[in-house]
C-alpha atoms as a PDB file:
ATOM      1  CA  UNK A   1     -10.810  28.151 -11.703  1.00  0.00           C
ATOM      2  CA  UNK A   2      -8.352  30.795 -12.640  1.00  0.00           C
ATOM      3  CA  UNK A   3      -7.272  32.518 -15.511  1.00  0.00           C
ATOM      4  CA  UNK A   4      -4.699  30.515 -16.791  1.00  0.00           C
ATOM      5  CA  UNK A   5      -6.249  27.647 -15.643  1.00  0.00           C
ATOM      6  CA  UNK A   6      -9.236  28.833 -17.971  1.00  0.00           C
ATOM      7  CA  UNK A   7      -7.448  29.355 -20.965  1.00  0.00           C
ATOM      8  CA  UNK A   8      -5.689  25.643 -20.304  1.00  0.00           C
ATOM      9  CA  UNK A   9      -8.869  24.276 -19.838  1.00  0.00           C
ATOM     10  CA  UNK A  10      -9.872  25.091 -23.688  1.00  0.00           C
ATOM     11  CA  UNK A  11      -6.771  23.952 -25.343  1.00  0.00           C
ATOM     12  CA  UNK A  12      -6.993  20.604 -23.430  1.00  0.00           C
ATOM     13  CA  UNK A  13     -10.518  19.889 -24.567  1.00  0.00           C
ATOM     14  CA  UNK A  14      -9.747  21.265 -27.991  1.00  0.00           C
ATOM     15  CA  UNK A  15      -6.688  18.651 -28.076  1.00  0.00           C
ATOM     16  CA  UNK A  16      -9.139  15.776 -26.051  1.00  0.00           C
ATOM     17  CA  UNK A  17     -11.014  16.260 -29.069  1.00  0.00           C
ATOM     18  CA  UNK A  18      -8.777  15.681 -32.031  1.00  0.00           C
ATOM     19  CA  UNK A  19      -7.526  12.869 -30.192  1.00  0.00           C
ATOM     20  CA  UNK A  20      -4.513  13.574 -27.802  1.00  0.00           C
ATOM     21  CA  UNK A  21      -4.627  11.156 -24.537  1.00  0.00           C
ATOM     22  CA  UNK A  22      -4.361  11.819 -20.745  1.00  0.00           C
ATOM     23  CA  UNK A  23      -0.743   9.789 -21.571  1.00  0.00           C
ATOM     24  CA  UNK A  24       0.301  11.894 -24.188  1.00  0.00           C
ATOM     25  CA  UNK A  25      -0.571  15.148 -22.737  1.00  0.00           C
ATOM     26  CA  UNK A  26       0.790  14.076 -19.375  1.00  0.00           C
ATOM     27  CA  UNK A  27       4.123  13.427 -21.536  1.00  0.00           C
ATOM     28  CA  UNK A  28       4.386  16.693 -23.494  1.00  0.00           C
ATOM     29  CA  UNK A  29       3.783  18.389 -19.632  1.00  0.00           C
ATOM     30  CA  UNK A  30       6.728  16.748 -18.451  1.00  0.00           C
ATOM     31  CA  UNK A  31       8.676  17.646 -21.469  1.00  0.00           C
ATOM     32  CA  UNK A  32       8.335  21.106 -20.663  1.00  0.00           C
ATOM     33  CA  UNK A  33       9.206  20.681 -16.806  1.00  0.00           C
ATOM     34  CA  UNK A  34       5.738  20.248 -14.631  1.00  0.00           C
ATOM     35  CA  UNK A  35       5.532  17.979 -12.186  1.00  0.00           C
ATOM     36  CA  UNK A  36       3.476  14.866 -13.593  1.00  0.00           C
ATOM     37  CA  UNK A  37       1.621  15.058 -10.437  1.00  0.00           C
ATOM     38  CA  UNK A  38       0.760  18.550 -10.827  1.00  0.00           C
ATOM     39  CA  UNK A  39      -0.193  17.725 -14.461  1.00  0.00           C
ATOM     40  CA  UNK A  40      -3.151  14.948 -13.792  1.00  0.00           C
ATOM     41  CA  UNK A  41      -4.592  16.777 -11.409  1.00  0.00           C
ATOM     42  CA  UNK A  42      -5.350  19.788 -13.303  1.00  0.00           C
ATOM     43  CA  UNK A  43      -6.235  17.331 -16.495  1.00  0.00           C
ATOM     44  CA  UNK A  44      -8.451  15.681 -13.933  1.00  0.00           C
ATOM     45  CA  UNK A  45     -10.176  18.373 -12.537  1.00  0.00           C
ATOM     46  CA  UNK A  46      -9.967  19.961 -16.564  1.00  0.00           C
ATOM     47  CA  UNK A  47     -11.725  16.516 -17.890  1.00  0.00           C
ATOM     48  CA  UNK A  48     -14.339  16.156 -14.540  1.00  0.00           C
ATOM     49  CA  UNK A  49     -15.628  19.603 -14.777  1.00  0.00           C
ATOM     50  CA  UNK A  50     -16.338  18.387 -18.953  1.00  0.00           C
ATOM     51  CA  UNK A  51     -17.519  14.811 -17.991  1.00  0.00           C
ATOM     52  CA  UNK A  52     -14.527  13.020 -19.007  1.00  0.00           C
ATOM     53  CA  UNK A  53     -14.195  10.353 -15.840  1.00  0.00           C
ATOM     54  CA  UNK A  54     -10.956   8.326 -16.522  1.00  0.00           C
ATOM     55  CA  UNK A  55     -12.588   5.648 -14.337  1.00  0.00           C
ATOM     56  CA  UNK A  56     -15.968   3.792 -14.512  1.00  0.00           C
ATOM     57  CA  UNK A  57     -18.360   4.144 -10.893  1.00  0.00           C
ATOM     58  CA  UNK A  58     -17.224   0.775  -9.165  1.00  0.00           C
ATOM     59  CA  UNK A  59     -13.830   0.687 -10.583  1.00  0.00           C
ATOM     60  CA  UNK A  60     -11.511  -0.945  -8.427  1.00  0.00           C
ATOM     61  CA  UNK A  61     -10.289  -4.497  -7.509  1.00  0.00           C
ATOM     62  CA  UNK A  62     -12.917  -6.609  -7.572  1.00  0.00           C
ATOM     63  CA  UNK A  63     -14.656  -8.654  -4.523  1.00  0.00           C
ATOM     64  CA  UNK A  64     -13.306 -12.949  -4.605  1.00  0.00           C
ATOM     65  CA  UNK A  65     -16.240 -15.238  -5.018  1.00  0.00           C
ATOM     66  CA  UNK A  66     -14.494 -16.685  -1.663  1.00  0.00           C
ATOM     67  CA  UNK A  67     -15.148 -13.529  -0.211  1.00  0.00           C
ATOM     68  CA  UNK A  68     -18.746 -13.174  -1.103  1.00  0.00           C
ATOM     69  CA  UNK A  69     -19.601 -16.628  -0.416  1.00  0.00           C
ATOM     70  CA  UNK A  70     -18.354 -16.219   3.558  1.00  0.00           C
ATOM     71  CA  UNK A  71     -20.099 -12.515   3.388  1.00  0.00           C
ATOM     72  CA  UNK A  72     -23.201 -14.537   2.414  1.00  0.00           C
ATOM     73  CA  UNK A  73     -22.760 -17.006   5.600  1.00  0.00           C
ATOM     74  CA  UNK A  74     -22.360 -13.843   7.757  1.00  0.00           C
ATOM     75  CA  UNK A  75     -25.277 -12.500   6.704  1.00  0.00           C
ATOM     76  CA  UNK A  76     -27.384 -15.285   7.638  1.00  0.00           C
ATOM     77  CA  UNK A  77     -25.479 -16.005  10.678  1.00  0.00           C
ATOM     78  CA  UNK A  78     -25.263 -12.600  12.004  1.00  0.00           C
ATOM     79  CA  UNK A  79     -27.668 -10.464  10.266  1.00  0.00           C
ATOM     80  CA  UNK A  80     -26.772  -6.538  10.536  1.00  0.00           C
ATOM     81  CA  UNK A  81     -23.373  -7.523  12.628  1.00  0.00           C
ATOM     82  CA  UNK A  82     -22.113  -9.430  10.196  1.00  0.00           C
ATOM     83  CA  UNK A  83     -19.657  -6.876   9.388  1.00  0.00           C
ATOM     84  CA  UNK A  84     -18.422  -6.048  12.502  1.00  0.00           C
ATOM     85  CA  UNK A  85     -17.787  -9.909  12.920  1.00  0.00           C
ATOM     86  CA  UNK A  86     -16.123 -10.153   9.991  1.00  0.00           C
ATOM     87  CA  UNK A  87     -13.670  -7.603  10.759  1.00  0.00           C
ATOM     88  CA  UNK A  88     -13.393  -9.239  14.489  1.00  0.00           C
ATOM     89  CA  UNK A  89     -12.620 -12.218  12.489  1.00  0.00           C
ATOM     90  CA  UNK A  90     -10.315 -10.592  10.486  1.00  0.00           C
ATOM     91  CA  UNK A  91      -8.086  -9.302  13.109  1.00  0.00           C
ATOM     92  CA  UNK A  92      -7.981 -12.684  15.041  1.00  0.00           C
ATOM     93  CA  UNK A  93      -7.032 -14.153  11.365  1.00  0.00           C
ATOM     94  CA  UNK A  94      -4.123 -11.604  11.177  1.00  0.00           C
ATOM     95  CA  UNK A  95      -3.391 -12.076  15.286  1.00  0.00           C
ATOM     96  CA  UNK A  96      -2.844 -16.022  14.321  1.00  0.00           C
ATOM     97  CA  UNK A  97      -0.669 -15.423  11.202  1.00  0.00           C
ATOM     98  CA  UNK A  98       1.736 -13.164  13.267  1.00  0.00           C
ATOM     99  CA  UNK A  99       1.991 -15.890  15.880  1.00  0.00           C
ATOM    100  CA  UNK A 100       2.591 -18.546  13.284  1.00  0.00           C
ATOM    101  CA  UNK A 101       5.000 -16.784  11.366  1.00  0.00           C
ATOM    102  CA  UNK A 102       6.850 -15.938  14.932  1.00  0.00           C
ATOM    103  CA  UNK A 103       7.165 -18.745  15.990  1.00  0.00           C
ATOM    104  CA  UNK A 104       8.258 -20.312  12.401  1.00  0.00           C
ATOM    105  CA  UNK A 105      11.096 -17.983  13.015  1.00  0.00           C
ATOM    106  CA  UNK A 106      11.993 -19.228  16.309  1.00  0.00           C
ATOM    107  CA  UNK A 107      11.912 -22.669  15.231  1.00  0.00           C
ATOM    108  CA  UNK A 108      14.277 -21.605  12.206  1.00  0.00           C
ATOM    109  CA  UNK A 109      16.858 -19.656  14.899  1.00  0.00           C
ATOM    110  CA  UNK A 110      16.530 -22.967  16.896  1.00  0.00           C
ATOM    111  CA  UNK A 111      14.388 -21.048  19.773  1.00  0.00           C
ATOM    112  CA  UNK A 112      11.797 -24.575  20.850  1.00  0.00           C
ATOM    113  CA  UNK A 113       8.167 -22.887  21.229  1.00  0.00           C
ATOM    114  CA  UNK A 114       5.205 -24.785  22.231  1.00  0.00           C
ATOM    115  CA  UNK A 115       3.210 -26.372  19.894  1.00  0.00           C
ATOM    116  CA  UNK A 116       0.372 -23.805  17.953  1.00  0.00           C
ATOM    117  CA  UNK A 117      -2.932 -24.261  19.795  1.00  0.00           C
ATOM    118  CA  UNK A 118      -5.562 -25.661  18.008  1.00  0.00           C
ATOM    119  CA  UNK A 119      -8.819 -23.921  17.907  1.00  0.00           C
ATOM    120  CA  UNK A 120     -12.239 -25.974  18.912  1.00  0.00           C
ATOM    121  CA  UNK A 121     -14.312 -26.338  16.017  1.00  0.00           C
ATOM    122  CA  UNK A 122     -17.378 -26.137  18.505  1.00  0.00           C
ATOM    123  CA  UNK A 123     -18.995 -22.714  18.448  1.00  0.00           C
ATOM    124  CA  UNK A 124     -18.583 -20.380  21.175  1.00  0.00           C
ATOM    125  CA  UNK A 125     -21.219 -19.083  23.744  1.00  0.00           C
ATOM    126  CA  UNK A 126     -21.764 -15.971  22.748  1.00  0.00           C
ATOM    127  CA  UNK A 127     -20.423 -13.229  24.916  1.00  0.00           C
ATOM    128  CA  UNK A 128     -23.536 -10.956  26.479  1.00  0.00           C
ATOM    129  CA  UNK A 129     -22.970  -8.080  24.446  1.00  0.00           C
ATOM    130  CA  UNK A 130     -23.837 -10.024  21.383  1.00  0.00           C
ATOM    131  CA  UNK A 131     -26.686 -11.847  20.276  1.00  0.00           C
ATOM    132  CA  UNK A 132     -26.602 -15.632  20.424  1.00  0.00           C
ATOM    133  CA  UNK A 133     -25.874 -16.672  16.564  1.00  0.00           C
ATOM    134  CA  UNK A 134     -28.561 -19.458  15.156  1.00  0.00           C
END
């Protein structure tokens, strides 16, 4: 840390503690002409270095109980690959969408497309490089 960076360092603890706020001290910054970015960094890195952590370990959007609950079925499905199928399975879910919403649009620009083809429900034989899912 530098010099000035030193000195800033005390006066924003010394303000931390009589009550001024990231917010506040962000705003008086700004008043003065820094660059908001430039100004939560350094009270970042100022409040870090002093254990101050703005957010909580795990903060963050949360995981759907949808989500988990399909997680759950990969697990026992798949074991160790279930998240490599899940992102397969992701992608092929995005793949789909696109074509859908293409070929919504050619319907609405009066473009006639062949009907969407619907997926067997029956489970696939398992290609060789993976193992055969019970």
């Amino acid at each position: 840390m530098s010099t000035a960076v030193s000195a800033l360092r005390q006066v924003v603890l010394r303000l931390v503690s009589m009550g001024a706020t990231r917010t506040h001290l962000i705003a008086i910054a700004a008043e003065r002409g820094y660059k908001k970015a430039y100004v939560r960094t350094l009270l970042s890195e100022i409040l870090i270095r002093n254990g101050g952590r703005q957010r909580k370990p795990g903060a963050g959007p949360k995981t759907s109980p949808l989500a988990k609950v399909m997680l759950a079925i990969a697990r026992a499905l798949a074991g160790r690959l279930a998240e490599k199928l899940l992102r397969a399975a992701a992608h092929a879910a995005r793949k789909e969408d696109e074509a859908e919403f293409a070929r919504q649009q050619a319907l609405r620009r009066g473009i006639s497309t062949p009907a969407p083809i619907i997926l067997n429900k029956i489970r696939p034989e398992p290609s060789p490089n993976e193992p055969e899912l019970n």
